[in-house]
Protein backbone atom coordinates (compact mmCIF):
# COMPACT_ATOMS: atom_id res chain seq x y z
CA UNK A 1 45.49 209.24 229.94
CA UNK A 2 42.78 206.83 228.37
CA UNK A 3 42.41 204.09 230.35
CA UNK A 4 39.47 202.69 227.81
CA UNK A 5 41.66 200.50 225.80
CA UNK A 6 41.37 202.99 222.93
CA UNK A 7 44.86 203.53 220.77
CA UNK A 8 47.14 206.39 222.02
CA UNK A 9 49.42 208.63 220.57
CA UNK A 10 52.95 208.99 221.46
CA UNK A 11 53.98 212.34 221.31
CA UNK A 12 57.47 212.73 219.56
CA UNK A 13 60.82 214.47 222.20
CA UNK A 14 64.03 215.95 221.31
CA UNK A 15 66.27 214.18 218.85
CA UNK A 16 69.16 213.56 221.14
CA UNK A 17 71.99 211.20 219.78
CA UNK A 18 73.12 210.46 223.56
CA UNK A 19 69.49 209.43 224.42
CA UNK A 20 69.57 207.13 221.20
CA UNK A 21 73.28 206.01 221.82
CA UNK A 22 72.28 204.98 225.26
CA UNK A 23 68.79 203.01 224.69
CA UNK A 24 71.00 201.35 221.85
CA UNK A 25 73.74 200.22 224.50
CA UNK A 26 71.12 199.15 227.02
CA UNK A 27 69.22 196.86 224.28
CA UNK A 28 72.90 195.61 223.18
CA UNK A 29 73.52 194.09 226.68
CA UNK A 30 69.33 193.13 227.25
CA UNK A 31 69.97 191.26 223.68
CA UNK A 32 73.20 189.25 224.62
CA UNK A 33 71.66 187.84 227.27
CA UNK A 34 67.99 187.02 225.18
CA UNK A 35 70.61 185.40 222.83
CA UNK A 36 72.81 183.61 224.84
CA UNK A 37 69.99 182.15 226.21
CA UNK A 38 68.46 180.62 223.19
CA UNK A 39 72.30 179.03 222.28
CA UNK A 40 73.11 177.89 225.80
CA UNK A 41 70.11 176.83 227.53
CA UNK A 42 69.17 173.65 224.83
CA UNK A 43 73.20 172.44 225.45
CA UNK A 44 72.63 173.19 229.47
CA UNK A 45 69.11 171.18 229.55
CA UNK A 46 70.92 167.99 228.21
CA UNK A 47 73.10 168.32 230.89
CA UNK A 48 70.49 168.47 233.41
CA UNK A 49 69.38 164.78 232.08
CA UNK A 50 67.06 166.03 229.57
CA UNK A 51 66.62 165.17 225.78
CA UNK A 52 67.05 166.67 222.22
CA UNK A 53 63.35 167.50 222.11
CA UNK A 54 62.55 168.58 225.53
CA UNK A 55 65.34 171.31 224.42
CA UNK A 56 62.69 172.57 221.50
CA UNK A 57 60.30 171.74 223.99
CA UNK A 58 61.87 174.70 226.08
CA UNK A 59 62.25 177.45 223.65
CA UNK A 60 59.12 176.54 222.71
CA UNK A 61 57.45 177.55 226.00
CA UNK A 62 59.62 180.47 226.34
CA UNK A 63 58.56 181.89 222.93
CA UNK A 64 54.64 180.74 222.99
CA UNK A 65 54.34 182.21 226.97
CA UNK A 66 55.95 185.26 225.18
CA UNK A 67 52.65 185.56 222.51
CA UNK A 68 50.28 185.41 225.54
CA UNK A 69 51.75 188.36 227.91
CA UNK A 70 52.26 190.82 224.89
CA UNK A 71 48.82 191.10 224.45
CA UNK A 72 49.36 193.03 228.26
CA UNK A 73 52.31 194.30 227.45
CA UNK A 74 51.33 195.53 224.23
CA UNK A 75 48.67 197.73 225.10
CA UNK A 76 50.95 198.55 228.20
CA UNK A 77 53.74 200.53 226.10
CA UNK A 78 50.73 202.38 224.46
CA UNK A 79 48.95 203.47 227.42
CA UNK A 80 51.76 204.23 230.18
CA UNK A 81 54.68 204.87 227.38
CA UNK A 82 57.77 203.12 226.56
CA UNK A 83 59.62 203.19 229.77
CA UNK A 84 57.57 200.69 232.23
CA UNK A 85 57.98 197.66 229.81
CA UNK A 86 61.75 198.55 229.09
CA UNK A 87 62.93 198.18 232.37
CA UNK A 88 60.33 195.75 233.53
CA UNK A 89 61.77 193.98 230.35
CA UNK A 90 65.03 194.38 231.33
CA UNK A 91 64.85 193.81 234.68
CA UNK A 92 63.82 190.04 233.75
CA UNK A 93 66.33 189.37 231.16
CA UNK A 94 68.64 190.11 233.58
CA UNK A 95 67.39 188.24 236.54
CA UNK A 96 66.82 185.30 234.84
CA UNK A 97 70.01 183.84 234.68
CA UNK A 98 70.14 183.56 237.98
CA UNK A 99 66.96 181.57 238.17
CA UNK A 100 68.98 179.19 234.85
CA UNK A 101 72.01 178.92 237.51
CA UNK A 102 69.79 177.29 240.36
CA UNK A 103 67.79 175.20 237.98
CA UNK A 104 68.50 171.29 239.34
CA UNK A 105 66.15 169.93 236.74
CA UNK A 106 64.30 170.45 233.73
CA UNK A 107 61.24 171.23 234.73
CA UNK A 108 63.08 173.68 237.20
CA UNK A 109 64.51 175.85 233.95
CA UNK A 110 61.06 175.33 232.48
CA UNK A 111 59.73 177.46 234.67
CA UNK A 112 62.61 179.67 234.37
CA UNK A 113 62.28 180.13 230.89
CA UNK A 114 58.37 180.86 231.54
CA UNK A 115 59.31 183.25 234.08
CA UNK A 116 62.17 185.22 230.86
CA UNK A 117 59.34 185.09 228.62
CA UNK A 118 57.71 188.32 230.16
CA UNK A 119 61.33 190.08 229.64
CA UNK A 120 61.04 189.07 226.01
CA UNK A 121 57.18 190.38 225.92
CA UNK A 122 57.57 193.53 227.61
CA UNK A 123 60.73 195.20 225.66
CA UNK A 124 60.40 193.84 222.08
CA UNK A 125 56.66 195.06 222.71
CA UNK A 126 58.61 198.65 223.68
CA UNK A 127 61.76 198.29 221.94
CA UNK A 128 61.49 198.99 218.43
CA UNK A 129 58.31 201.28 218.96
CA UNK A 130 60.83 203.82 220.47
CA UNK A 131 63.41 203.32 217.71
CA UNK A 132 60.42 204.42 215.20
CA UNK A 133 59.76 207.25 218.41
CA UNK A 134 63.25 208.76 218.64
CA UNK A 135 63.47 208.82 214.80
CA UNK A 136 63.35 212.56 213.20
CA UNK A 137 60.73 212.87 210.61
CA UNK A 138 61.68 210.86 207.08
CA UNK A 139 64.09 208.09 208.99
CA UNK A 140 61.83 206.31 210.91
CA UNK A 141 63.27 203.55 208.31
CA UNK A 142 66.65 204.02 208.90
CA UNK A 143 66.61 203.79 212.39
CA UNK A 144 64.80 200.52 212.54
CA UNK A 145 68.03 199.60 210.65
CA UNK A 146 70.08 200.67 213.14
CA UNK A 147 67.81 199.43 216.22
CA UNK A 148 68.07 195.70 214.18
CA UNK A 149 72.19 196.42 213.84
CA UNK A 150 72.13 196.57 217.57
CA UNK A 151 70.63 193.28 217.57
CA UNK A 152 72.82 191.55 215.17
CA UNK A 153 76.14 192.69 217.53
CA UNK A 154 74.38 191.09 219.89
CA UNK A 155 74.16 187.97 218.56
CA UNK A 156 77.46 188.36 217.15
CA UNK A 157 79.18 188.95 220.26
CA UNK A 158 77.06 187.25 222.69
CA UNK A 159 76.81 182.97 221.98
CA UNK A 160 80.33 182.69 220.93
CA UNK A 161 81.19 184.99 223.67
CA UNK A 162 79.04 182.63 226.01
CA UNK A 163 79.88 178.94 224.83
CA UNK A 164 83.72 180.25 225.45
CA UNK A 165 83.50 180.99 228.71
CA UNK A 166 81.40 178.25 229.40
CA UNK A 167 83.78 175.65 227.69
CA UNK A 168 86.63 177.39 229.94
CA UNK A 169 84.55 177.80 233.44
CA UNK A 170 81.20 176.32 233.30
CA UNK A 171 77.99 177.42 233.05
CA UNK A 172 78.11 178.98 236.56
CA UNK A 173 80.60 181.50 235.84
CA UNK A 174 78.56 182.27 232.83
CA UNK A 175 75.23 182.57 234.40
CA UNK A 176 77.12 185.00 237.40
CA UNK A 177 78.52 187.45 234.02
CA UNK A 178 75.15 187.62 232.90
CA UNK A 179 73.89 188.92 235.89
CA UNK A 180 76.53 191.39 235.73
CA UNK A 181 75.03 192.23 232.13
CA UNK A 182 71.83 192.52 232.96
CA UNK A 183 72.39 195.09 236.10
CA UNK A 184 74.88 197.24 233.86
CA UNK A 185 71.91 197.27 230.94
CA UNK A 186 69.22 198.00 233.91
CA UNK A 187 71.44 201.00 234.59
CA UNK A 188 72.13 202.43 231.27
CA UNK A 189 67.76 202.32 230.66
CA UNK A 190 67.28 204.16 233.53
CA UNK A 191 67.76 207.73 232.09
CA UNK A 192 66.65 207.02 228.42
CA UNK A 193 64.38 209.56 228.02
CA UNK A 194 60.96 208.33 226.37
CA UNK A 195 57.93 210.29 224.66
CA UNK A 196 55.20 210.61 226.70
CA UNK A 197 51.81 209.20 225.50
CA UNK A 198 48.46 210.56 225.01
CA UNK A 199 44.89 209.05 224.15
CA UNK A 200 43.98 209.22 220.10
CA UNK A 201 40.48 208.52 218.83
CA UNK A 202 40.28 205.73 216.97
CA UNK A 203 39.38 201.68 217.42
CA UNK A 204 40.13 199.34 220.07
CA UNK A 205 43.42 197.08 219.61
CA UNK A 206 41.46 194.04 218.15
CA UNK A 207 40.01 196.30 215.77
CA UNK A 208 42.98 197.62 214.71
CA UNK A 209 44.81 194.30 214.28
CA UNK A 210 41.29 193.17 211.95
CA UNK A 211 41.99 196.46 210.04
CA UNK A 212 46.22 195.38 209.41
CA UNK A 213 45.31 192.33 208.56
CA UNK A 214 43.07 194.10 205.73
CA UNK A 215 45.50 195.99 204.14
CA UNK A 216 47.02 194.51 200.51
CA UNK A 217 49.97 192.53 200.89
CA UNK A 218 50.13 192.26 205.04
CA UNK A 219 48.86 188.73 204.85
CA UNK A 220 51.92 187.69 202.03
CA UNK A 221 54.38 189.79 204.30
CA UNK A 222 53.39 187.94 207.84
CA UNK A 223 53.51 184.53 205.72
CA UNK A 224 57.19 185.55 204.61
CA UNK A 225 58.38 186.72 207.91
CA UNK A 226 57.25 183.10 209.51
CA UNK A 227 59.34 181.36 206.62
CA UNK A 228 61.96 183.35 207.77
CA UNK A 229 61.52 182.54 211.60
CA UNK A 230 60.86 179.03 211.17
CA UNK A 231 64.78 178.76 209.86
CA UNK A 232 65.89 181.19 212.63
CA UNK A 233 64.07 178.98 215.38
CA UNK A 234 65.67 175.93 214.30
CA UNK A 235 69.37 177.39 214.10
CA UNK A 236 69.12 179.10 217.47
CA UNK A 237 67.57 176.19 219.10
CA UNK A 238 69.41 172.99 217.22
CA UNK A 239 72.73 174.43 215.33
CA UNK A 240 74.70 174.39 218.22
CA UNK A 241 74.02 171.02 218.97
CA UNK A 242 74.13 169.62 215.66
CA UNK A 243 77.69 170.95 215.36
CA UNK A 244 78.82 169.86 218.42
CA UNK A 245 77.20 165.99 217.31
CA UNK A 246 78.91 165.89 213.90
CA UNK A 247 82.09 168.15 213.78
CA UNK A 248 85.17 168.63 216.06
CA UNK A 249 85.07 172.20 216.26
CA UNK A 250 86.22 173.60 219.88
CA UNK A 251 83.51 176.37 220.01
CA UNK A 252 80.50 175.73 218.05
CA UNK A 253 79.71 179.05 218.79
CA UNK A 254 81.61 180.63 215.99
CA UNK A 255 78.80 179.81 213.82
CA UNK A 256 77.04 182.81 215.26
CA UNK A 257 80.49 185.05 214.95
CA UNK A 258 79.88 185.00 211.65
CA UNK A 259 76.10 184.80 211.29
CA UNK A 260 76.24 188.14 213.12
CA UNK A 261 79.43 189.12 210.74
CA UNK A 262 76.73 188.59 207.54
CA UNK A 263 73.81 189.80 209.23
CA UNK A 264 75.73 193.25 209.18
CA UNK A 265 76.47 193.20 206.16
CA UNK A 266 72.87 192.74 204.86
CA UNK A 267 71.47 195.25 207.27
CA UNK A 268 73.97 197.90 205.52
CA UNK A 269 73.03 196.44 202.04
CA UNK A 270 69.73 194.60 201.54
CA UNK A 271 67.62 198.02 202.65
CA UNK A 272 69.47 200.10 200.05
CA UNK A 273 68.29 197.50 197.43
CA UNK A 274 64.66 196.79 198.53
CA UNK A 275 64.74 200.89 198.20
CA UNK A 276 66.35 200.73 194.89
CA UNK A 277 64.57 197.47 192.93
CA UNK A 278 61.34 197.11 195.06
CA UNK A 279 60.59 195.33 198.22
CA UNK A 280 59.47 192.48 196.68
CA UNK A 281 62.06 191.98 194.12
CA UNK A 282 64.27 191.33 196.95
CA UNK A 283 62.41 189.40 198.99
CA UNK A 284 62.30 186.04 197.00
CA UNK A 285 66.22 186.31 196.14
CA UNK A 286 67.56 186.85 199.77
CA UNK A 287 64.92 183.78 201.08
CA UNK A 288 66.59 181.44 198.54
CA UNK A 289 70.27 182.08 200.24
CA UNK A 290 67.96 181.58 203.59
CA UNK A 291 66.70 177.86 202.49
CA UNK A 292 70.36 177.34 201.19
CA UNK A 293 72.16 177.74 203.66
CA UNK A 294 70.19 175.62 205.96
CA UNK A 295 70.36 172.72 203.14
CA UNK A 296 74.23 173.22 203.42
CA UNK A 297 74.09 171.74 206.73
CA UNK A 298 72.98 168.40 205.40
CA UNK A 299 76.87 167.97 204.29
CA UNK A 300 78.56 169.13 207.15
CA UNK A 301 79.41 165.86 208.83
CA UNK A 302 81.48 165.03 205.54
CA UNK A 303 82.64 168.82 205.24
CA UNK A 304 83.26 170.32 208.19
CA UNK A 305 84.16 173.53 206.53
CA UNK A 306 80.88 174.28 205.15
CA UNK A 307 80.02 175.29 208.62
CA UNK A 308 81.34 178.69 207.94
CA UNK A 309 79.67 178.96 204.20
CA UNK A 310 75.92 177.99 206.01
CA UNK A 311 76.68 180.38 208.84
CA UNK A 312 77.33 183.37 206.24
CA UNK A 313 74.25 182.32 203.95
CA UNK A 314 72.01 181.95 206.95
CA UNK A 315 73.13 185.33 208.71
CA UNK A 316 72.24 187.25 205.28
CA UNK A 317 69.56 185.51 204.79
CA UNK A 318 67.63 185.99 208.23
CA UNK A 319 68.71 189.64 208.96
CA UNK A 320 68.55 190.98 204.80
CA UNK A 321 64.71 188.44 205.04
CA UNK A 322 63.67 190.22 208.32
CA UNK A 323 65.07 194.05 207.27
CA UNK A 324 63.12 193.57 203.63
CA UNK A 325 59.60 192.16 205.42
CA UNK A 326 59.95 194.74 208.02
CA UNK A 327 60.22 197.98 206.11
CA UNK A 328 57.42 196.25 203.94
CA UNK A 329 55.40 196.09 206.60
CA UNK A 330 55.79 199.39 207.75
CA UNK A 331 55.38 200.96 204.46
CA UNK A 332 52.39 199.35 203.37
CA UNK A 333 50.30 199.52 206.96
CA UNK A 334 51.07 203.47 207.30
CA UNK A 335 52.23 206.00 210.09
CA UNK A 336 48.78 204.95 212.30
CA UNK A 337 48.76 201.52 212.43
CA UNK A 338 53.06 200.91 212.59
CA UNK A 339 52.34 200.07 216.45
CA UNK A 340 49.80 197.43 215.86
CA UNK A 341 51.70 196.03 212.48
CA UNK A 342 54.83 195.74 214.01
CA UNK A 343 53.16 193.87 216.93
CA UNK A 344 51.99 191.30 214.67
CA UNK A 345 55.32 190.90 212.84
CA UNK A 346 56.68 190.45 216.55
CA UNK A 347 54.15 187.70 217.27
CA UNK A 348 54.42 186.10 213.78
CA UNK A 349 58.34 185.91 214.82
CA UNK A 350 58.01 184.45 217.95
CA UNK A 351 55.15 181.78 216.97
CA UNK A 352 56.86 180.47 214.45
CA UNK A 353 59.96 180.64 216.07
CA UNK A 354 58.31 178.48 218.80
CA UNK A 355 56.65 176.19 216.33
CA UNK A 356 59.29 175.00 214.56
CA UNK A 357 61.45 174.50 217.08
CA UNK A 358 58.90 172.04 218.36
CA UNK A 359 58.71 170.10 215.04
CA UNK A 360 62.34 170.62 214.54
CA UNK A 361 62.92 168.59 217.80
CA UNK A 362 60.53 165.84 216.96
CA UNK A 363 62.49 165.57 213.36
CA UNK A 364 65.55 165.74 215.31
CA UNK A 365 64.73 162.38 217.26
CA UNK A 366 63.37 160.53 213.80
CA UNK A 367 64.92 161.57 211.06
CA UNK A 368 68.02 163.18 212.79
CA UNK A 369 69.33 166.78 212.73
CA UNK A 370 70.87 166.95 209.22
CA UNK A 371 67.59 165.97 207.12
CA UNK A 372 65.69 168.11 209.45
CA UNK A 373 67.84 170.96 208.59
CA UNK A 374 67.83 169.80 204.59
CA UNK A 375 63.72 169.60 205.17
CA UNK A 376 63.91 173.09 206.62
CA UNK A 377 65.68 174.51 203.61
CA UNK A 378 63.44 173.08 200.99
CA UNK A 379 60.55 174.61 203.05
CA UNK A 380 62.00 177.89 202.95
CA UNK A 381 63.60 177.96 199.62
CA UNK A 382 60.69 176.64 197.03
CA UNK A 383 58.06 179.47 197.65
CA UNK A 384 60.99 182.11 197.74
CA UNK A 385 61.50 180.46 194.02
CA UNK A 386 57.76 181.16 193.53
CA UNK A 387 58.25 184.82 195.09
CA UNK A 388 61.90 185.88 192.99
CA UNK A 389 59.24 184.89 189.67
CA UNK A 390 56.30 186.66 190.92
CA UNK A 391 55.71 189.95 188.49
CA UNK A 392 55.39 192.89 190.17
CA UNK A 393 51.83 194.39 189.55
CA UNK A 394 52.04 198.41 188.93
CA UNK A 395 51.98 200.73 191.74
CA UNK A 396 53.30 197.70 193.99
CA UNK A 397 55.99 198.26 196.57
């Protein structure tokens, strides 16, 4: 095995349903507790005497720290194979709420969250490379769909799930389940059977990510993608709170019940229509019902009800935005550069993510949640306007 640096090959094993079914129920559980955290921990700071935008402030870290290791953890998957950063990844995720539970201050889950953001790192940098691995020839696509379904149950099950429990018993007993979790998920990666890599001739990584960057439409794609994460930051991070502030609802959680519910939906529809009218056609359309349904929030303090229209907007919107950009992506870069493109669609996600949760927390303390989230909108919906009008040149996917 190269040990240069140089890009590897993974060589492809057996189509086996149970190995798939099993990687997919060992991400499910890794994922609750990656989204749990993101819900619970910005609620669970104030607690700990800590303000509105130290909770960005947090997510922020977590997501930015994140950036930094995969460039390890990257390479990593590629040179050793899938398996090391899975349960290395998984291992974290599901130590780290213990860590949360002993946190006495906020610089205490600080560190914590530093400490999750090599989970996050080392099996997103794994986890959707071996969906595209265990795929037969001619469904690499399709899996990907299902790999991001397993997501969306995730976060469909998992917040509401938590902020239940937690409303009933506490964060304690919450932080105790997901260790539970994140032993049960260690145990199902265990046997997942991986391919086993071997070196390729070709450029280094940098080189590779230069070459990406290159190709016609990438650039467009990436800038998409962060429109889409900047929305998705600022609901994960600020939603629950801003429900919580300006509505009577018991379990703010349910927001993400049915954000997950729509997020299904598009993940079963969106990809047949990208396939059928062009990726692009798509892609300004479903960012409009993104930017809308975080400029619905503006009126929820007078209509309480809304809460379930922007939570259905914003789940289609983020998981029909990230499914379109995705296969995009993967179409346009080609079969020997999907590693490194869908590395930088990861990264794109997760700076963005952590960028505008730090700017949504400073608009948070001056202009207040709901014009934040009606500023948020407008930044997402007028260049999807600009993108549903765009003519598709010939020959264009």
């Amino acid at each position: 095995m190269s040990q240069d640096g140089n890009s590897v090959t993974c060589n492809s094993i057996m189509y086996s349903k149970r190995n798939l079914a099993v990687f997919f129920a060992g991400t499910f559980l890794v994922f609750i507790n990656f989204f749990v955290s993101l819900t619970v921990l910005p609620p669970y700071l104030l607690e700990l005497g800590g303000t509105e935008f130290q909770s960005g402030l947090q997510n922020t870290v977590f997501f930015m720290t994140a950036v930094l290791l995969r460039f390890y953890f990257g390479p990593l998957a590629d040179r050793r194979g899938r398996k090391i950063p899975l349960l290395v990844g998984a291992f974290v995720f599901a130590s780290a709420p213990g860590l949360f539970w002993f946190s006495s201050s906020v610089n205490m889950l600080l560190f914590s969250r530093i400490y999750q953001a090599i989970g996050l790192a080392a099996y997103l940098s794994a986890g959707s490379s071996l969906a595209a691995d265990l795929a037969p020839p001619g469904r690499t696509g399709v899996y990907l769909g299902f790999y991001r379904n397993v997501l969306t149950l995730a976060i469909l099950v998992g917040p509401s799930t938590a902020l239940y429990i937690i409303n009933q018993r506490g964060y304690g007993q919450w932080f105790l389940l997901s260790l539970i979790i994140g032993l049960f998920s260690c145990l199902l990666l265990l046997p997942v059977k991986t391919p086993k890599c071997i070196p390729a001739e070709g450029a280094g990584a940098f080189s590779d990510t230069f070459t990406v960057l290159k190709i016609p439409h990438v650039i467009k794609i990436l800038t998409y993608i962060a429109l889409t994460s900047l929305s998705y930051g600022a609901l994960l991070t600020f939603v629950v709170i801003y429900i919580t502030q300006v509505t009577a609802v018991a379990n703010p959680g349910i927001f993400f019940s049915y954000f997950g519910l729509a997020g299904l939906l598009a993940n079963l529809t969106v990809g047949y229509l990208s396939d059928r009218f062009g990726y692009q056609r798509v892609a300004g359309p479903i960012l409009m019902i993104l930017g809308a349904g975080n400029m619905v929030l503006y009126f929820l303090p007078a209509y309480p009800g809304l809460l379930i229209v922007s939570s259905l907007l914003t789940g289609i919107g983020v998981a029909g935005s990230l499914l379109v950009f995705i296969s995009w992506l993967v179409a346009v870069a080609g079969n020997r550069l999907r590693a490194t493109a869908l590395s930088l669609q990861e990264s794109t996600i997760d700076v963005t993510v952590a960028v505008g949760a730090f700017f949504v927390g400073i608009g948070s303390t001056r202009l207040g949640l709901a014009t934040t989230f009606l500023l948020v909108g407008v930044v997402v919906f007028v260049p999807a306007i600009f993108a549903a009008l765009q003519k598709k040149p010939g020959g264009q996917v």
